[in-house]
N, C-alpha and C. Protein backbone atom coordinates (compact mmCIF):
# COMPACT_ATOMS: atom_id res chain seq x y z
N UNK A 1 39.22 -7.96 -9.68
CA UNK A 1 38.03 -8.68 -10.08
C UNK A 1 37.32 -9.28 -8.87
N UNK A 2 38.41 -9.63 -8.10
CA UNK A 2 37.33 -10.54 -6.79
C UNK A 2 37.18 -9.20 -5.54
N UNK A 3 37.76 -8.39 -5.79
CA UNK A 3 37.01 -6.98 -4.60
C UNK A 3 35.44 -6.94 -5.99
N UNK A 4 35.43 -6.51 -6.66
CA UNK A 4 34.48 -6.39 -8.00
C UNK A 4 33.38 -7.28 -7.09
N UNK A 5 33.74 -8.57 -7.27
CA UNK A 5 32.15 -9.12 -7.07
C UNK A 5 32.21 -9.61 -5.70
N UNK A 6 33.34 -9.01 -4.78
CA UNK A 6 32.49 -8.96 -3.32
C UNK A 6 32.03 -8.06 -3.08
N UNK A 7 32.02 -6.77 -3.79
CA UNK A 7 31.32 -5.40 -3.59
C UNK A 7 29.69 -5.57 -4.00
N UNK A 8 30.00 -6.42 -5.28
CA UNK A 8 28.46 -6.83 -5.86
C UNK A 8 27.34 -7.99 -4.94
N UNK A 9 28.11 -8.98 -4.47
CA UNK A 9 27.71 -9.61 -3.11
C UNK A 9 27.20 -9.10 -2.32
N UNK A 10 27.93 -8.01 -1.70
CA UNK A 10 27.80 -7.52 -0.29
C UNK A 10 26.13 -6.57 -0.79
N UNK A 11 26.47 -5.73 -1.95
CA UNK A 11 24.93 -5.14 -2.17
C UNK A 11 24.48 -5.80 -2.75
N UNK A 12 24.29 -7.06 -2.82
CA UNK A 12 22.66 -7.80 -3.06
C UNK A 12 22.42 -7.95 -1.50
N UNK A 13 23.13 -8.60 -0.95
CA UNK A 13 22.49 -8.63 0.54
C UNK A 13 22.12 -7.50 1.32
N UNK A 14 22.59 -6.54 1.20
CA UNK A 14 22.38 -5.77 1.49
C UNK A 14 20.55 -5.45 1.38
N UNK A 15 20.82 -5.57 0.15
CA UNK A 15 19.09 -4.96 -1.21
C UNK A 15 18.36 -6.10 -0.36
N UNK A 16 18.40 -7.38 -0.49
CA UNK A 16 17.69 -8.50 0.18
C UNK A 16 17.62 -8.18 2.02
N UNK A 17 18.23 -8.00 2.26
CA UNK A 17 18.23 -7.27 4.15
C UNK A 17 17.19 -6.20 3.97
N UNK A 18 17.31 -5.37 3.39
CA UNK A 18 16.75 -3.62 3.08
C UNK A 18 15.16 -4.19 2.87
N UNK A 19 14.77 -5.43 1.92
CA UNK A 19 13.69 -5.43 1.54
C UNK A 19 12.87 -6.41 2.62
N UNK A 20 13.40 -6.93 3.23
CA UNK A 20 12.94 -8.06 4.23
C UNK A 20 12.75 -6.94 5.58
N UNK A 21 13.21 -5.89 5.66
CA UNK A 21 13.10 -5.31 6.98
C UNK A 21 11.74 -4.77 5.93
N UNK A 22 11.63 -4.08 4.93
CA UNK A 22 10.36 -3.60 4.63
C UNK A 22 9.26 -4.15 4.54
N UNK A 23 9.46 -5.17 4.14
CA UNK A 23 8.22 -6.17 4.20
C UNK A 23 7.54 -6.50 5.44
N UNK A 24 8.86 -6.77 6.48
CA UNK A 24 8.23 -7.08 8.22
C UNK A 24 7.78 -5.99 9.07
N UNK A 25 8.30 -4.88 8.09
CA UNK A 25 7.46 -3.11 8.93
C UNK A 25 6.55 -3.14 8.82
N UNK A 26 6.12 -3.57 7.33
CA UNK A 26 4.64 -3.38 6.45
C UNK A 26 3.61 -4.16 6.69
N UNK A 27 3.80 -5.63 6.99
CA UNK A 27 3.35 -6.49 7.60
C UNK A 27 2.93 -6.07 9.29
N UNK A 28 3.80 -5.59 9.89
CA UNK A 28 3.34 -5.32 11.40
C UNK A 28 2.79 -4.40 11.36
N UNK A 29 2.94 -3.14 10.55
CA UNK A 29 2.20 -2.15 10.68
C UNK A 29 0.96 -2.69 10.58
N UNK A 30 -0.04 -3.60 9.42
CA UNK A 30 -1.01 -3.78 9.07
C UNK A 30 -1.58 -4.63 10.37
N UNK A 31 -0.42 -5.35 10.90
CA UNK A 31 -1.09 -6.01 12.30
C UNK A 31 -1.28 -4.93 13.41
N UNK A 32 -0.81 -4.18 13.69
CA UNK A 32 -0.83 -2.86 14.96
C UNK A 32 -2.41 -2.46 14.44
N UNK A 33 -2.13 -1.72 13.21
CA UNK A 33 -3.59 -1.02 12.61
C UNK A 33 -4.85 -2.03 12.92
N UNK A 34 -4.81 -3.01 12.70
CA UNK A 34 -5.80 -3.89 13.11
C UNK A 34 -6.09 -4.10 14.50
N UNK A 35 -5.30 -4.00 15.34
CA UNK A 35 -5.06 -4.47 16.98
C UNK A 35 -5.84 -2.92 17.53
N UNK A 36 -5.43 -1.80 16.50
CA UNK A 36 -6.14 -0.50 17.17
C UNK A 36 -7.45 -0.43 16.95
N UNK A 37 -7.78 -1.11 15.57
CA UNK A 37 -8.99 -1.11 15.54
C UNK A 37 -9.64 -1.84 16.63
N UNK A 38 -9.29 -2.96 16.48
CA UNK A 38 -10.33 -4.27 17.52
C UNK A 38 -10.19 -3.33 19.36
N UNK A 39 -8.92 -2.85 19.61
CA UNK A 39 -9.35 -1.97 20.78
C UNK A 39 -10.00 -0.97 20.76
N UNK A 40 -10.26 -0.15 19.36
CA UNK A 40 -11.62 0.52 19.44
C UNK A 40 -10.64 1.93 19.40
N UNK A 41 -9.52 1.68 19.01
CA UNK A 41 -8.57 3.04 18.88
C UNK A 41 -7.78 3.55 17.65
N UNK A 42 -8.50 3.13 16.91
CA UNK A 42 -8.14 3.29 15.51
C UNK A 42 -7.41 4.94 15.22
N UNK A 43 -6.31 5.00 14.85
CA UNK A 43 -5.88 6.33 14.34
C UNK A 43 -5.35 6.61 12.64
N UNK A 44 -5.08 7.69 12.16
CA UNK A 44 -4.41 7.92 11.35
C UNK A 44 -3.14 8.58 11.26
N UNK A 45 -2.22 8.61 10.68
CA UNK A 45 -1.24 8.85 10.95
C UNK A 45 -0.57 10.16 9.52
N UNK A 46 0.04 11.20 10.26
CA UNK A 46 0.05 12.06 9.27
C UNK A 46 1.97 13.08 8.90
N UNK A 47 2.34 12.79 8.52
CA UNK A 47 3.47 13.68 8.14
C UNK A 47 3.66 15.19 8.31
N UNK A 48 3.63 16.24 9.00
CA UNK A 48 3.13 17.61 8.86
C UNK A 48 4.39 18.37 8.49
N UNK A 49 5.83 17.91 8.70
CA UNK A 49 6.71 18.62 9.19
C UNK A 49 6.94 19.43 10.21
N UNK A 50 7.63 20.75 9.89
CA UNK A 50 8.05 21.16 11.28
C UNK A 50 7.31 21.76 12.13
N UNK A 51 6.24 22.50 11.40
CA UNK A 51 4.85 22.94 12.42
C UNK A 51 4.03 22.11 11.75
N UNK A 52 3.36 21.69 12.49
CA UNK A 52 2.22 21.00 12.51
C UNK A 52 1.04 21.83 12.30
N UNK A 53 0.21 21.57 11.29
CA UNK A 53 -1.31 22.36 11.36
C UNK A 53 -2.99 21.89 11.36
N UNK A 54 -3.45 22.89 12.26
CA UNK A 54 -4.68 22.19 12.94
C UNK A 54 -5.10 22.74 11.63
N UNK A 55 -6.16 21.52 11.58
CA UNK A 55 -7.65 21.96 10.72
C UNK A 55 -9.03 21.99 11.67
N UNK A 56 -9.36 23.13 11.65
CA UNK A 56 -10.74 22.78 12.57
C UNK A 56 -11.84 21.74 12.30
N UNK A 57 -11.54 21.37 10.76
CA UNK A 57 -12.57 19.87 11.43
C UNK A 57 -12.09 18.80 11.58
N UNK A 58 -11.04 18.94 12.04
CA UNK A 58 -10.46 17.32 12.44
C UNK A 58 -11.35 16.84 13.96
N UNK A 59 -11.43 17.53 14.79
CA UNK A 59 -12.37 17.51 16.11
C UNK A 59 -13.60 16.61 15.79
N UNK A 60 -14.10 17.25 14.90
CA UNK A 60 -15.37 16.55 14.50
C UNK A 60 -15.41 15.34 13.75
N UNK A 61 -14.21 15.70 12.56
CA UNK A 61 -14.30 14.33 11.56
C UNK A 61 -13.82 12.92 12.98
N UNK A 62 -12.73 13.45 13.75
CA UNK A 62 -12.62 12.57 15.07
C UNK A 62 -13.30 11.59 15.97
N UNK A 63 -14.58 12.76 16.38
CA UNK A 63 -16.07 12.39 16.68
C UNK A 63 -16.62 11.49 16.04
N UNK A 64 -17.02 12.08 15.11
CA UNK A 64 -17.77 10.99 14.14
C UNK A 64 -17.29 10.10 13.65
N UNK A 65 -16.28 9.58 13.19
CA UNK A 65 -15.84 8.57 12.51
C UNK A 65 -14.86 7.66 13.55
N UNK A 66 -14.94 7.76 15.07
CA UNK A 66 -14.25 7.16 16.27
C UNK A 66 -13.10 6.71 15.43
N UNK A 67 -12.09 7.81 15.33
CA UNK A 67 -10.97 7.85 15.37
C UNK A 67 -9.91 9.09 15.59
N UNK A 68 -8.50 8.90 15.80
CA UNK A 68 -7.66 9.98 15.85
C UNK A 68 -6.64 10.02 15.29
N UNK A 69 -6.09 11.23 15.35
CA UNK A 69 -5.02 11.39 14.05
C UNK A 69 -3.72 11.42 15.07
N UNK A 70 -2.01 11.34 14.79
CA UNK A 70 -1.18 10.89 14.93
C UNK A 70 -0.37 11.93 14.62
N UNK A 71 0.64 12.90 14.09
CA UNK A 71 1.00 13.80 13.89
C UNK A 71 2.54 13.68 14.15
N UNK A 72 3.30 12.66 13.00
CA UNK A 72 4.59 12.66 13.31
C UNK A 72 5.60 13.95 13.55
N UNK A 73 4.72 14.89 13.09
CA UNK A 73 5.65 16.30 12.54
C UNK A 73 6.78 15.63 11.51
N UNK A 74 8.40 16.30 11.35
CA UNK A 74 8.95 15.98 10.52
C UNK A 74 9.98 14.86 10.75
N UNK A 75 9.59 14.24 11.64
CA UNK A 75 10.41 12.62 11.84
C UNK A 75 9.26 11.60 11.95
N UNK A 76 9.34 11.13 11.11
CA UNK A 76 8.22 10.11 10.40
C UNK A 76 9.11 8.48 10.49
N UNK A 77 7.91 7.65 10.58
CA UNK A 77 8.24 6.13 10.28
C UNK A 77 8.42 5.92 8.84
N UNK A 78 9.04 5.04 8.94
CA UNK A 78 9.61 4.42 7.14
C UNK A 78 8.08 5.09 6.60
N UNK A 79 8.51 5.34 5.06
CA UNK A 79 7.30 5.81 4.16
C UNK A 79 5.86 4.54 3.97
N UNK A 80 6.58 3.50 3.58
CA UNK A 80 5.93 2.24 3.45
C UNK A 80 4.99 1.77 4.43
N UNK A 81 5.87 2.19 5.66
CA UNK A 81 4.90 0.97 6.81
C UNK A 81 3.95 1.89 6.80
N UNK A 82 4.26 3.51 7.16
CA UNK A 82 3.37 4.13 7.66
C UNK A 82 1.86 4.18 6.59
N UNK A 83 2.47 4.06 5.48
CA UNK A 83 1.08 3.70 4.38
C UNK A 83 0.44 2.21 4.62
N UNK A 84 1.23 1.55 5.09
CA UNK A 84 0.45 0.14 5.40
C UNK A 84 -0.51 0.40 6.54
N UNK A 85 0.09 0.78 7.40
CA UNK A 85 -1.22 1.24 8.52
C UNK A 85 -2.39 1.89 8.26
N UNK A 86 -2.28 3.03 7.51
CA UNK A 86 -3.50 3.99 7.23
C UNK A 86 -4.12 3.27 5.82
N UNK A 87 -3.33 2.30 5.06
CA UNK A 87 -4.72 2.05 4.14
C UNK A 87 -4.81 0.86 4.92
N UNK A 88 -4.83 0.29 5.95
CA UNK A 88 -5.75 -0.78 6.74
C UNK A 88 -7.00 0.27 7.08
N UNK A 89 -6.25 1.18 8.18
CA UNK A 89 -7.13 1.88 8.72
C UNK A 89 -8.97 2.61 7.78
N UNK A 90 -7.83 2.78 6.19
CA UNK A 90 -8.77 3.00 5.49
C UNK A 90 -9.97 2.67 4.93
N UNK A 91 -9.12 0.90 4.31
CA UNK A 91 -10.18 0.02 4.57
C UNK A 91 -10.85 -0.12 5.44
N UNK A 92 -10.59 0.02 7.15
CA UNK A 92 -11.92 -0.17 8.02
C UNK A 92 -12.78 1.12 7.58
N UNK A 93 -12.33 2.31 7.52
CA UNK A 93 -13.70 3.27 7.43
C UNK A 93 -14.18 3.07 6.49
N UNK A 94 -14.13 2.40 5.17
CA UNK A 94 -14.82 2.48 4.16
C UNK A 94 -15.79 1.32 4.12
N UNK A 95 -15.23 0.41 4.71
CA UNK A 95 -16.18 -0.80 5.40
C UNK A 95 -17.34 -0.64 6.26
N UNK A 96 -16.45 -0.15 7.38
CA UNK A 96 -17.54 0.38 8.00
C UNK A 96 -18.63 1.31 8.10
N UNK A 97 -18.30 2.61 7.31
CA UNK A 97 -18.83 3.86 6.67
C UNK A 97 -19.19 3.89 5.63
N UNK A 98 -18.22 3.43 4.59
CA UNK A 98 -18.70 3.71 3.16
C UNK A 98 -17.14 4.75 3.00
N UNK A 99 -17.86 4.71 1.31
CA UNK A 99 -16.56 6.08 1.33
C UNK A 99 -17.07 7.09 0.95
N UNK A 100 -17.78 7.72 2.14
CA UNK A 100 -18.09 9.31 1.81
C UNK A 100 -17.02 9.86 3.00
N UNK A 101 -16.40 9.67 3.82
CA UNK A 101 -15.71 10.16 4.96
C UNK A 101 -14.53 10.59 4.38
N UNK A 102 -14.04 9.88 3.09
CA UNK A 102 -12.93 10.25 2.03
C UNK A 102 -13.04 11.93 1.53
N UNK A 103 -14.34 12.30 1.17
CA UNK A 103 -14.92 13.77 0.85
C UNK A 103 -14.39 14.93 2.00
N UNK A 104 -14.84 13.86 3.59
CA UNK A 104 -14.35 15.13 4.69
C UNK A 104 -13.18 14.75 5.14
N UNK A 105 -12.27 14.23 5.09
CA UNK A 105 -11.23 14.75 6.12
C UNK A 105 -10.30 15.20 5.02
N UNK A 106 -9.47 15.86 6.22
CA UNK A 106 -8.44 16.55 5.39
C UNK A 106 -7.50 15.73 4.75
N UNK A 107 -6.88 16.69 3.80
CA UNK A 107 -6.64 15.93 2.19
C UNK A 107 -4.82 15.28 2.44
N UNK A 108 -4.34 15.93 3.84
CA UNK A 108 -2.84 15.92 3.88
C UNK A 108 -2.80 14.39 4.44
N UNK A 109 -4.03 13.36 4.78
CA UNK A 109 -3.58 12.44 5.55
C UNK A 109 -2.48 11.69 4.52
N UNK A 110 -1.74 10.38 5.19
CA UNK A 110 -0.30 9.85 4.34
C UNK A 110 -1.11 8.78 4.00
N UNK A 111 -0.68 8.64 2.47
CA UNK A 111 -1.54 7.72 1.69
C UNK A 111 -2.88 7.91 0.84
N UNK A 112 -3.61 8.82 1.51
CA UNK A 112 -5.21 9.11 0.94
C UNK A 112 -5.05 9.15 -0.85
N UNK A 113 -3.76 10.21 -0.73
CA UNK A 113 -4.37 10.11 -2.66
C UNK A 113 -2.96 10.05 -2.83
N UNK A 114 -2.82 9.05 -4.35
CA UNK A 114 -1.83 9.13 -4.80
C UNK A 114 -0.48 9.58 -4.71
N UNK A 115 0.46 8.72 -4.08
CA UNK A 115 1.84 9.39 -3.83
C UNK A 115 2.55 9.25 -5.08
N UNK A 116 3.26 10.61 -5.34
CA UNK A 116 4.00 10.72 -6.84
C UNK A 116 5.23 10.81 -6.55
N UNK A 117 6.16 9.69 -6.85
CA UNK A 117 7.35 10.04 -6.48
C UNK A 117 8.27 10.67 -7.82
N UNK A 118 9.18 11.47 -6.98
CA UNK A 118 10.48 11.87 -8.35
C UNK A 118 11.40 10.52 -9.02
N UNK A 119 11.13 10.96 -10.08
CA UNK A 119 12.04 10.32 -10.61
C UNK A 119 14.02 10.65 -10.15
């Protein structure tokens, strides 16, 4: 009984550790994303796996919308933070732009539409 609820102990802290590191990723991420903006280096950040693939209008959507994309391939930052960054980032273009820039870039960025997870 008492291994029982030091096993149950040990994973709440655990769950409480696990969620406090997520929160302080998610939180800094949203501070970095902001710090890139105000230096005028705003990026997005994208998951591709093991090859990575160009879209030819990323060059341009680049250009125009003074920003760049990030390209973890298939070793990526926690799922969370990395969505905390790009919907900051998002919010600035839609602020700043509007949201028609949502129409052009490509559709693979992390976060843009709805993530569905498995059950």
């Amino acid at each position: 009984m008492k291994l029982l609820l030091m096993i149950f102990i040990l994973q709440a802290l655990t769950g409480i550790a696990n969620a406090q590191l997520r929160d302080s990723c998610v939180q800094r991420n949203r501070e970095i994303a902001s710090a890139d903006i105000k230096k005028g280096k705003p990026q997005l950040l994208l998951i591709s796996g093991f090859a990575g693939k160009y879209y030819p209008g990323d060059l341009n959507f680049a250009k125009k919308y003074k920003i760049s994309f990030h390209d973890f391939g298939c070793i990526a930052n926690k799922e969370e933070c990395m969505l905390a960054y790009n919907q900051t980032i998002f919010h600035y273009l839609d602020i700043t732009y509007g949201s028609g820039w949502r129409k052009e870039i490509r559709q693979d960025i992390y976060g843009l539409r709805p993530i569905r997870r498995i059950k």
